[in-house]
Protein backbone atom coordinates (compact mmCIF):
# COMPACT_ATOMS: atom_id res chain seq x y z
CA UNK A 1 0.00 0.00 0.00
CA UNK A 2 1.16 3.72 -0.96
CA UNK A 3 0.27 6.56 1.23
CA UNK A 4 -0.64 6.42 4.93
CA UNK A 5 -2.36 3.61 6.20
CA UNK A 6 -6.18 2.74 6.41
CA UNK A 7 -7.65 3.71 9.63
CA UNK A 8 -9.92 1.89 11.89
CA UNK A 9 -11.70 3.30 15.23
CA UNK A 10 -14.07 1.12 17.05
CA UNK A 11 -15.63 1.70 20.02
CA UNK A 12 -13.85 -0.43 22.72
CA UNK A 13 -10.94 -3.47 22.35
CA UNK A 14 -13.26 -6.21 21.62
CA UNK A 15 -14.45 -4.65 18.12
CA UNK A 16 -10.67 -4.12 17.41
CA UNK A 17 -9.95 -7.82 18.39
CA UNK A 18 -13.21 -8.95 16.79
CA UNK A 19 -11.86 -7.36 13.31
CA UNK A 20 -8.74 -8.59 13.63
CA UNK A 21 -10.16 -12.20 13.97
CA UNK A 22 -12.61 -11.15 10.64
CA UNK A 23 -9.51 -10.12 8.85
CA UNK A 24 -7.44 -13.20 9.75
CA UNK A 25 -10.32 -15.91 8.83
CA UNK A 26 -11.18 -14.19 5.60
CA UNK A 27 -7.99 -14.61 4.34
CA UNK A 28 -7.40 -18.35 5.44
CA UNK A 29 -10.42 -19.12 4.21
CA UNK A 30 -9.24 -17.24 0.70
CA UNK A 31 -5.99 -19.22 0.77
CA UNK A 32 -8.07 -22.36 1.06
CA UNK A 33 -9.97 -21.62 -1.77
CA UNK A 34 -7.02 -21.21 -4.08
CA UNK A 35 -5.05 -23.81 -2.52
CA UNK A 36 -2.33 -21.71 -1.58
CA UNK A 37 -0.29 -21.66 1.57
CA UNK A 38 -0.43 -18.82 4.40
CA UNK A 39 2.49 -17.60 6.00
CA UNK A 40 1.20 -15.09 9.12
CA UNK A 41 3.14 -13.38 11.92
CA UNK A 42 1.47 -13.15 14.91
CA UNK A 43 1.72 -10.45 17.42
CA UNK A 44 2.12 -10.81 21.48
CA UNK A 45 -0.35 -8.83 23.47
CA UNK A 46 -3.50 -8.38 25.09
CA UNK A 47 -5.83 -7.38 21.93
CA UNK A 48 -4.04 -9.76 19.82
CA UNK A 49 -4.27 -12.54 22.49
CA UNK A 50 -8.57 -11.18 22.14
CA UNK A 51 -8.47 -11.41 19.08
CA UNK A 52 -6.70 -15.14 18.64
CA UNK A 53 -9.60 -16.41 20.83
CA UNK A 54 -12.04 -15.38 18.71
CA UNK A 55 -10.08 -16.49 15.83
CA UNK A 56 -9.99 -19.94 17.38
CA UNK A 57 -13.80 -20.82 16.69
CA UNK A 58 -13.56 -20.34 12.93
CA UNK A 59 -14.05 -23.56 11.47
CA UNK A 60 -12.66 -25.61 8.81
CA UNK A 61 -9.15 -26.81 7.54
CA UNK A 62 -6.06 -24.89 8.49
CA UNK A 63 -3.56 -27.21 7.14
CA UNK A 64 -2.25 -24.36 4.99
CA UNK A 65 -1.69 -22.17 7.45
CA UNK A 66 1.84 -21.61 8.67
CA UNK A 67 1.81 -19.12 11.89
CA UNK A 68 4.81 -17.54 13.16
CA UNK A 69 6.02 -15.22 15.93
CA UNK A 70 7.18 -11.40 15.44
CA UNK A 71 8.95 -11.59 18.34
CA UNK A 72 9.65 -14.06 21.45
CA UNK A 73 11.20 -14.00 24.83
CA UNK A 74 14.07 -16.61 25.75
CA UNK A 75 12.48 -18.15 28.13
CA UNK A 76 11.18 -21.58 27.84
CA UNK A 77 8.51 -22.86 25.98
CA UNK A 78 6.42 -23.55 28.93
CA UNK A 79 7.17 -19.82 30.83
CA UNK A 80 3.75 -17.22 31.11
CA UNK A 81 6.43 -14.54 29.14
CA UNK A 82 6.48 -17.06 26.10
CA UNK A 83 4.29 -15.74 23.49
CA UNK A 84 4.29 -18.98 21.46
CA UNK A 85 2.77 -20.57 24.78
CA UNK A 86 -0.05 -17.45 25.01
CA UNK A 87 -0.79 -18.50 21.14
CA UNK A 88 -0.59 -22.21 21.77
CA UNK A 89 -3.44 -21.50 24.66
CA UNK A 90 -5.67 -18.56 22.90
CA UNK A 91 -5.78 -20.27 19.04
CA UNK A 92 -4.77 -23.65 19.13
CA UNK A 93 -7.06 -25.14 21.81
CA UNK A 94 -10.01 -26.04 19.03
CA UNK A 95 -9.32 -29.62 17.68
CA UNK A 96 -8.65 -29.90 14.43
CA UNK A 97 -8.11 -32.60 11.79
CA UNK A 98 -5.96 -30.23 9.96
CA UNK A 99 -4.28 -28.25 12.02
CA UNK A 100 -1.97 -25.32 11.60
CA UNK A 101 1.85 -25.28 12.14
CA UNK A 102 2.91 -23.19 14.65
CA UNK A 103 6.62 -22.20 13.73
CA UNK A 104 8.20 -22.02 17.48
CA UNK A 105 11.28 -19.66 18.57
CA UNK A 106 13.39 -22.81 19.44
CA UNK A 107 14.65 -21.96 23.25
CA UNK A 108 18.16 -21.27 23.80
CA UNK A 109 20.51 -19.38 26.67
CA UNK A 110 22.26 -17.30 23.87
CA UNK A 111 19.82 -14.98 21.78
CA UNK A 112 21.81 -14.84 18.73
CA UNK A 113 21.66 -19.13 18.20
CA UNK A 114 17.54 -18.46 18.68
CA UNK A 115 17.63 -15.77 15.79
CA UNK A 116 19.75 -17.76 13.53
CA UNK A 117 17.66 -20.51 13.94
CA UNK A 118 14.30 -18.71 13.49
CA UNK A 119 15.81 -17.27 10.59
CA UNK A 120 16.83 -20.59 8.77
CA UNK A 121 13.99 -21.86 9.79
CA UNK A 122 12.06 -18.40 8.19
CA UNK A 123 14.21 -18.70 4.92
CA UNK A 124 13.39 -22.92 4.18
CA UNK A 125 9.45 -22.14 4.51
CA UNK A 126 9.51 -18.68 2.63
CA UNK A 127 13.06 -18.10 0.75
CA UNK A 128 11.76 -14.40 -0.22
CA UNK A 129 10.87 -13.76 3.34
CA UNK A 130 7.61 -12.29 2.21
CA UNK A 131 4.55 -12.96 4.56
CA UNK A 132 1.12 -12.82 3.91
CA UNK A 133 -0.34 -10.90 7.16
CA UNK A 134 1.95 -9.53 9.43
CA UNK A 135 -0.31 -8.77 12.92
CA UNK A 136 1.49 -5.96 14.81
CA UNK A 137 1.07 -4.68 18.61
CA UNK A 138 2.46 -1.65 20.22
CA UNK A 139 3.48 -0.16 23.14
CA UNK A 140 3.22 3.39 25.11
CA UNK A 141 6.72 4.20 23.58
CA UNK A 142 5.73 2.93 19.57
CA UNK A 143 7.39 -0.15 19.85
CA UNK A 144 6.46 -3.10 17.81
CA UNK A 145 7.50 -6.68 17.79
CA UNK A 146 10.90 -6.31 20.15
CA UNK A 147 12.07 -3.40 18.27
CA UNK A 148 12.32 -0.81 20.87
CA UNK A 149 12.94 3.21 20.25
CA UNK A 150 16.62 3.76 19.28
CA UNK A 151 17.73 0.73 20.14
CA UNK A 152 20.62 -1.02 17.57
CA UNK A 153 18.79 -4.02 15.84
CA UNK A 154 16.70 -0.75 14.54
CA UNK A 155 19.93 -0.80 11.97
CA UNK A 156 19.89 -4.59 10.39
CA UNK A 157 18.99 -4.29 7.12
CA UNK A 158 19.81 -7.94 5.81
CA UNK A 159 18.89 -10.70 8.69
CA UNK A 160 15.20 -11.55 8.64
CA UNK A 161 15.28 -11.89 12.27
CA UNK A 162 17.22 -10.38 14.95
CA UNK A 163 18.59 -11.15 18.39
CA UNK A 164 17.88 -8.61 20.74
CA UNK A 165 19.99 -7.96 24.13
CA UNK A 166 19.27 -5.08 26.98
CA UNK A 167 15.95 -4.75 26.07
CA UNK A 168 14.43 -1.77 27.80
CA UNK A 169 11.12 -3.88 28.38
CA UNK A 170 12.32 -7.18 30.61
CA UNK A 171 12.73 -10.00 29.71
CA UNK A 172 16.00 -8.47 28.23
CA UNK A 173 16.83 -11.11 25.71
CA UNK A 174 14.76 -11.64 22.77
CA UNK A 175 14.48 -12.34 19.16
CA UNK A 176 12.35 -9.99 16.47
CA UNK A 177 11.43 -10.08 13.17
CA UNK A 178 13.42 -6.82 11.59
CA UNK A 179 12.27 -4.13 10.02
CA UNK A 180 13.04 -5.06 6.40
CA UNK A 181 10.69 -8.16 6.85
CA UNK A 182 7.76 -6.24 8.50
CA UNK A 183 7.84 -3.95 5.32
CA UNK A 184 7.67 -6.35 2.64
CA UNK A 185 4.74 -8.18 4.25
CA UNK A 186 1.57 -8.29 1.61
CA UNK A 187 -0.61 -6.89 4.62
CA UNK A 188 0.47 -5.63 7.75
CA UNK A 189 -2.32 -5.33 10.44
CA UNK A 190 -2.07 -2.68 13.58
CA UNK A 191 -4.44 -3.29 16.31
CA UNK A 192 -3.38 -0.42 19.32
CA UNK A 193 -5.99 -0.04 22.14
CA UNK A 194 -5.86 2.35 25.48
CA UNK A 195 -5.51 5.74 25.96
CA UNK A 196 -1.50 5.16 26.79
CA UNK A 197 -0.87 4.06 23.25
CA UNK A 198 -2.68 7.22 21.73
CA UNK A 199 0.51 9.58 21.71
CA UNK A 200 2.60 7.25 20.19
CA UNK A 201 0.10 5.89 17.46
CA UNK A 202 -0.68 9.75 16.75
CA UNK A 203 3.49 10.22 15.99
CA UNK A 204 3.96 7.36 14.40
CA UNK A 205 1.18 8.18 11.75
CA UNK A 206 2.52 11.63 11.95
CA UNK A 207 5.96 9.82 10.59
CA UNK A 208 7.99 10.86 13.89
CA UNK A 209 10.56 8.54 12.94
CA UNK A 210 11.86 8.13 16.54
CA UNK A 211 8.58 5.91 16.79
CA UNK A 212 9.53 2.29 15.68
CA UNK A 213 6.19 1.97 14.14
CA UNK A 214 6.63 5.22 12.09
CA UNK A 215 9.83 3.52 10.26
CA UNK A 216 7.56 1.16 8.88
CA UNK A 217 6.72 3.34 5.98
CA UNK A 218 4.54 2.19 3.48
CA UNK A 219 4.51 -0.96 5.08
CA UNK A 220 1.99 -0.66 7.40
CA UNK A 221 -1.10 -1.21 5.54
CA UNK A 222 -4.02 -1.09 8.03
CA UNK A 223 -4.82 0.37 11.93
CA UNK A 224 -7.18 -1.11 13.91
CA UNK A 225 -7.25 0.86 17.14
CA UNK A 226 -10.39 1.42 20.20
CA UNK A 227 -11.31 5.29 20.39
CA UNK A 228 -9.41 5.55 23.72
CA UNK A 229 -6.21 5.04 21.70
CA UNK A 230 -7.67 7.38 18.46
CA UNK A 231 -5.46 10.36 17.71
CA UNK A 232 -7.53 13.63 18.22
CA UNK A 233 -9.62 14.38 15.47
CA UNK A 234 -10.43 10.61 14.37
């Protein structure tokens, strides 16, 4: 998409979650049609957690479906801060007889061996890197996925995923998706909810590009977002 993105205001974070789910199912359900695969990136978070839920009721095959992370904590698998356990527990409870693959950070003490192996892992599945739906979160400060206001793995340009050390928000040791990935995405979906997030969704639509979000460009194609979190004058 050219131009600024398409925005969304609904009343409170269940309509934000509830089109996020809409959005989501319409385009599995497309892919099945045209027997294509669906690569997605999930986002951590309450509304996206919502909106997973909701997501988990839709019925029919998900065999092509492929979900990833945008960004994990090394912890372990098992530990409340993982967000492939908070996915595992909000969309994957429904029993399936085709069920999705859930592409896991794989958990280990170093954060760089995690990103390399995401990233292999990333490259075998989709060698241009190029996912259909990217599902972003944000914070008070415009973060999104693990990459935090002017911190360093702002700068990779080439890796599709990143390691992350001294992150400002604990657990310090992560692993992201970067910033070149996020942009090439065929759709990248915002959902931002609260009145703490307003400031920094109203900058980074403004193109403040000390906002992470804001350096998405033309990559971020959609924002879904509760009136609480609205900019003034939306």
């Amino acid at each position: 998409m050219s131009g600024a993105p398409r925005l969304r205001v609904f009343d409170d974070a269940e309509g934000v979650a509830a089109y996020a789910a809409e959005t989501i199912a319409a385009a599995i359900d497309g892919a099945r049609h045209e027997g294509s695969e669906l690569h997605v990136a999930l986002a951590g978070g309450t509304t996206p957690r919502r909106a997973y839920e909701l997501l988990a009721g839709v019925d029919g095959s998900w065999a092509h479906v492929h979900l990833w992370l945008g960004d994990e904590r090394c912890v372990p698998d098992d530990d409340p801060e993982s967000n492939a356990r908070m996915v595992r527990e909000a969309l994957l409870t429904a029993r399936r007889a085709a069920p999705p693959v859930l592409h896991a950070v794989p958990f280990v003490t170093v954060a760089e061996d995690a990103a390399w192996g995401y990233g292999r892992e990333l490259l075998e599945h989709m060698p241009d890197a190029v996912f259909d739906i990217v599902v972003l979160g944000m914070g008070p400060d415009g973060h999104t996925c693990s990459l935090f206001p002017g911190h360093p793995v702002l700068d990779v340009r080439e890796a599709p995923v990143a390691a992350v050390r001294a992150s400002p928000k604990p657990p310090p040791e992560r692993v992201t998706l970067t910033l070149p990935v996020l942009r090439r995405a065929r759709f990248t979906l915002l959902l931002a909810t609260g009145s703490e997030k307003r400031d920094a969704l109203a900058a980074a639509l403004a193109g403040d590009r000390s906002i992470p979000l804001a350096l998405l460009g033309d990559g971020l194609d959609e924002v879904a977002c509760d009136a609480a979190a609205a900019p003034d004058g939306c």
